[in-house]
N, C-alpha and C. Protein backbone atom coordinates (compact mmCIF):
# COMPACT_ATOMS: atom_id res chain seq x y z
N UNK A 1 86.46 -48.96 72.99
CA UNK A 1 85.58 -49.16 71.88
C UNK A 1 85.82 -50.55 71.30
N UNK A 2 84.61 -50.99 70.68
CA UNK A 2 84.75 -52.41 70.03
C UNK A 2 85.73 -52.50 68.56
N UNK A 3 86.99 -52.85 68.29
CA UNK A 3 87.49 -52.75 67.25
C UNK A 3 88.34 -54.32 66.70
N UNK A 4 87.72 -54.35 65.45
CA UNK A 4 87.67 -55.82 64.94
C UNK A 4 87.10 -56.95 66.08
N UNK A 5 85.86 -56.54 66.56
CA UNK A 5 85.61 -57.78 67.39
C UNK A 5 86.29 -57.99 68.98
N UNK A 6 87.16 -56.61 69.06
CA UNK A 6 87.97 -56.79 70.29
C UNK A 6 87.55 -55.52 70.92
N UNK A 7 87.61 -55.53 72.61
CA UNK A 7 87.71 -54.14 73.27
C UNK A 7 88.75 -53.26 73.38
N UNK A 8 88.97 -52.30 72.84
CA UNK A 8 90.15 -51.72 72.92
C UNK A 8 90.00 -50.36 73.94
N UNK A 9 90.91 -50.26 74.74
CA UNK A 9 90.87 -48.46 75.67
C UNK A 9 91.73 -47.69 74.63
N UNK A 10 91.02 -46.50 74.26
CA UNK A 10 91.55 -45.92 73.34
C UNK A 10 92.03 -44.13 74.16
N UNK A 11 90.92 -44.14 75.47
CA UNK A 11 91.42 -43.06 76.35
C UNK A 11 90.77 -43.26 77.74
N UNK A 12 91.77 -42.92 78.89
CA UNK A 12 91.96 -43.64 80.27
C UNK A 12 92.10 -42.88 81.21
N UNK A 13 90.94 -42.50 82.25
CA UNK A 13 91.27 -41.33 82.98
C UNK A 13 91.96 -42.15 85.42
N UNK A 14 92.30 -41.42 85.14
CA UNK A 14 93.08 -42.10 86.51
C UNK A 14 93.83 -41.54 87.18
N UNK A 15 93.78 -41.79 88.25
CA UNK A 15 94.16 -41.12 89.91
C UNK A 15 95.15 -41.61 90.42
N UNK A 16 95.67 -42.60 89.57
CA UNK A 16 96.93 -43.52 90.50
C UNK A 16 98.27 -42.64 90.68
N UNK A 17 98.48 -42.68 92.44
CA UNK A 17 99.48 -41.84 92.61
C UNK A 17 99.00 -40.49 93.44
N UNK A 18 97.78 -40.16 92.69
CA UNK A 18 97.50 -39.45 93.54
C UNK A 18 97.69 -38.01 92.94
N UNK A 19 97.63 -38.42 91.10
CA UNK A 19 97.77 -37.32 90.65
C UNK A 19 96.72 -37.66 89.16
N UNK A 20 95.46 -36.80 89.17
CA UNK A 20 94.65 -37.09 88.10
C UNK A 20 95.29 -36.83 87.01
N UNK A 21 94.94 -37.86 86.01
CA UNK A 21 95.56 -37.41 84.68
C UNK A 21 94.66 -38.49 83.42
N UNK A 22 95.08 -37.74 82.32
CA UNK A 22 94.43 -38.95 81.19
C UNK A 22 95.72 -39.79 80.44
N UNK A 23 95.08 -41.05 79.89
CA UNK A 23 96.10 -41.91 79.19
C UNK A 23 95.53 -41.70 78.14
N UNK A 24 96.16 -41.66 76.93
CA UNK A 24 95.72 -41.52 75.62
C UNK A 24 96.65 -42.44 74.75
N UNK A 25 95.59 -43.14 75.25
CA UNK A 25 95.81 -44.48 74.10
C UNK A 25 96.20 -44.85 72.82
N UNK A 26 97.39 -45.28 72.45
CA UNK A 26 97.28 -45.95 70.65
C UNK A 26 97.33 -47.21 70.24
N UNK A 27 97.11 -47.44 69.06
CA UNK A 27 96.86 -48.67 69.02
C UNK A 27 97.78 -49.86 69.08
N UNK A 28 98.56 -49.04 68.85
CA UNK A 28 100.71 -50.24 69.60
C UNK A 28 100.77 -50.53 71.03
N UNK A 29 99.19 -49.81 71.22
CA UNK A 29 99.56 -49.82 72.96
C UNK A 29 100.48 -48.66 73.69
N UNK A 30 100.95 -47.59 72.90
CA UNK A 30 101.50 -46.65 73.79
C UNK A 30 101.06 -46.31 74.12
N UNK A 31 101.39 -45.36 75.63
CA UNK A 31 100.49 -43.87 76.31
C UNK A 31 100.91 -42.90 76.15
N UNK A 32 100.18 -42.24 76.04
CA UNK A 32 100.60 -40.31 76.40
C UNK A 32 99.82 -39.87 77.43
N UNK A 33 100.77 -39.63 78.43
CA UNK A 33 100.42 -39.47 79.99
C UNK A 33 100.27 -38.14 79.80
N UNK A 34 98.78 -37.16 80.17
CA UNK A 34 98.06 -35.55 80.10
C UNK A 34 98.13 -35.46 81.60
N UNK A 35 98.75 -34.71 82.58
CA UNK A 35 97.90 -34.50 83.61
C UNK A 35 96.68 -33.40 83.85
N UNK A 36 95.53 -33.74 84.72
CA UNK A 36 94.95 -32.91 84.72
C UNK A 36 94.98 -32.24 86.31
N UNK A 37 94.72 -30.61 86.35
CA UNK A 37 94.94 -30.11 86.77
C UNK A 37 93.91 -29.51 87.60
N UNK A 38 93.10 -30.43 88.31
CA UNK A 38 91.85 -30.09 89.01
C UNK A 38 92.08 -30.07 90.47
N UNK A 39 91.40 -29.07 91.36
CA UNK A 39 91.39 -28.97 92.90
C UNK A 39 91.53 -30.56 93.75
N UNK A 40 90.67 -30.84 93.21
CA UNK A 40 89.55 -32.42 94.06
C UNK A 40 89.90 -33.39 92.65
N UNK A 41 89.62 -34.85 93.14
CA UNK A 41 89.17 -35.96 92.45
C UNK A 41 88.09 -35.75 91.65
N UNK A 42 86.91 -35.21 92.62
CA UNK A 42 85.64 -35.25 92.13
C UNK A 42 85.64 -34.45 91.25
N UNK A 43 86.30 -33.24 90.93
CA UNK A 43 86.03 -32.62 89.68
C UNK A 43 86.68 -33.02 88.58
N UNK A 44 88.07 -33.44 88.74
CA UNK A 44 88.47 -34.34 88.00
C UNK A 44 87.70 -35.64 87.19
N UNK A 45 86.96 -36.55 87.94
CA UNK A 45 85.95 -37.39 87.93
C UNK A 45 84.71 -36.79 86.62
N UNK A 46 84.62 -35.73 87.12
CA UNK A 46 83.45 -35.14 86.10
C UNK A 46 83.64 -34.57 85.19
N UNK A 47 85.21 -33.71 84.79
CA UNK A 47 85.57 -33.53 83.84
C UNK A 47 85.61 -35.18 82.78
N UNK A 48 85.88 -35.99 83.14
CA UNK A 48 86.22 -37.20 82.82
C UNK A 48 85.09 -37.35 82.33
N UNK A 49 84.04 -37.58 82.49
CA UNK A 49 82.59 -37.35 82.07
C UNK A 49 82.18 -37.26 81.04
N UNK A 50 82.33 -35.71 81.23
CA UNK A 50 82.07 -34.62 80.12
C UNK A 50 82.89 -35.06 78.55
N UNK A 51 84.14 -35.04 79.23
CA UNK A 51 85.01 -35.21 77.96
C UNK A 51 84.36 -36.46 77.21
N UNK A 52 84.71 -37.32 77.84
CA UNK A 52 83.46 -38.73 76.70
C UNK A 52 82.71 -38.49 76.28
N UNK A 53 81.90 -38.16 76.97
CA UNK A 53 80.55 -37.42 76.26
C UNK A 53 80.83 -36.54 74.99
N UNK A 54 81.45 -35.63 75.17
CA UNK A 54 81.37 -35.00 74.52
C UNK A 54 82.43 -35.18 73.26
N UNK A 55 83.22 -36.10 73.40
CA UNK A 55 84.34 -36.00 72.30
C UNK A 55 84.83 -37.37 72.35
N UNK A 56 83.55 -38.19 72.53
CA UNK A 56 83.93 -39.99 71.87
C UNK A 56 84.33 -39.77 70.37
N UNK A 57 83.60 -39.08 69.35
CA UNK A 57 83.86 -39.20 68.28
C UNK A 57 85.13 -38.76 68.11
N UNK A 58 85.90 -38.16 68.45
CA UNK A 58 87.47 -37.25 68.24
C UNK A 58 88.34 -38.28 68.90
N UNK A 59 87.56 -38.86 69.84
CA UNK A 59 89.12 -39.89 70.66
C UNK A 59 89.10 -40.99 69.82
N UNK A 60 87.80 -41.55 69.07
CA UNK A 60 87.88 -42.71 68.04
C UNK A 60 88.67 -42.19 66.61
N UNK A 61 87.99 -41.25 66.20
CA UNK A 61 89.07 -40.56 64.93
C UNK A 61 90.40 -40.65 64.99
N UNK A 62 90.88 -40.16 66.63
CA UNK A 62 92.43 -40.12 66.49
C UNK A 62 92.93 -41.39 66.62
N UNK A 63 92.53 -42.44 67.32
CA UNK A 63 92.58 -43.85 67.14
C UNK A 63 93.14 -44.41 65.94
N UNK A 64 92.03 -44.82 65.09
CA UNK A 64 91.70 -44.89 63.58
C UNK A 64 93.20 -44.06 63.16
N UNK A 65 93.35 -42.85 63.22
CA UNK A 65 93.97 -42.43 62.24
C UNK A 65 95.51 -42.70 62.92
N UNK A 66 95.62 -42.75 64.18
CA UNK A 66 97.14 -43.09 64.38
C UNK A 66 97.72 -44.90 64.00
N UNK A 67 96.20 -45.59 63.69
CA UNK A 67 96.63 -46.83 63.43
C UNK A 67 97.23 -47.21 62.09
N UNK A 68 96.92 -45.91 61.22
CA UNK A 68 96.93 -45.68 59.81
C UNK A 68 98.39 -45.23 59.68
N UNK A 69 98.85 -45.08 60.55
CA UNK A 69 101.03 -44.57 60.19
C UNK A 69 101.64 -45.32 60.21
């Protein structure tokens, strides 16, 4: 997301390794490594999807509010 004029990844979905999982981003730059637990890539891939879709507003909230501690 665009924040102060800059691009920031605030949540990061990825296969490296060979094991799907999400990065959940803060704004110090830490991760919190989720794995996800799907058959295939491809469903993995589309869960990945969905979740944006459906819960940009909740991954920006938690953003925002972890920058606030």
């Amino acid at each position: 997301m665009l924040v102060k004029g800059k691009w920031a990844a605030v949540v990061r979905y990825d296969t490296a390794h060979g094991q799907p999982h999400t990065d959940v981003i803060s704004p110090d730059g830490t991760k919190e490594k989720r794995l996800l637990h799907f058959p295939n890539f491809s469903d993995a891939f589309s869960y990945a999807q969905e979740d944006v879709k459906a819960n940009w507003e909740r991954h920006r909230e938690r953003y925002f509010l972890e920058g606030k501690k």
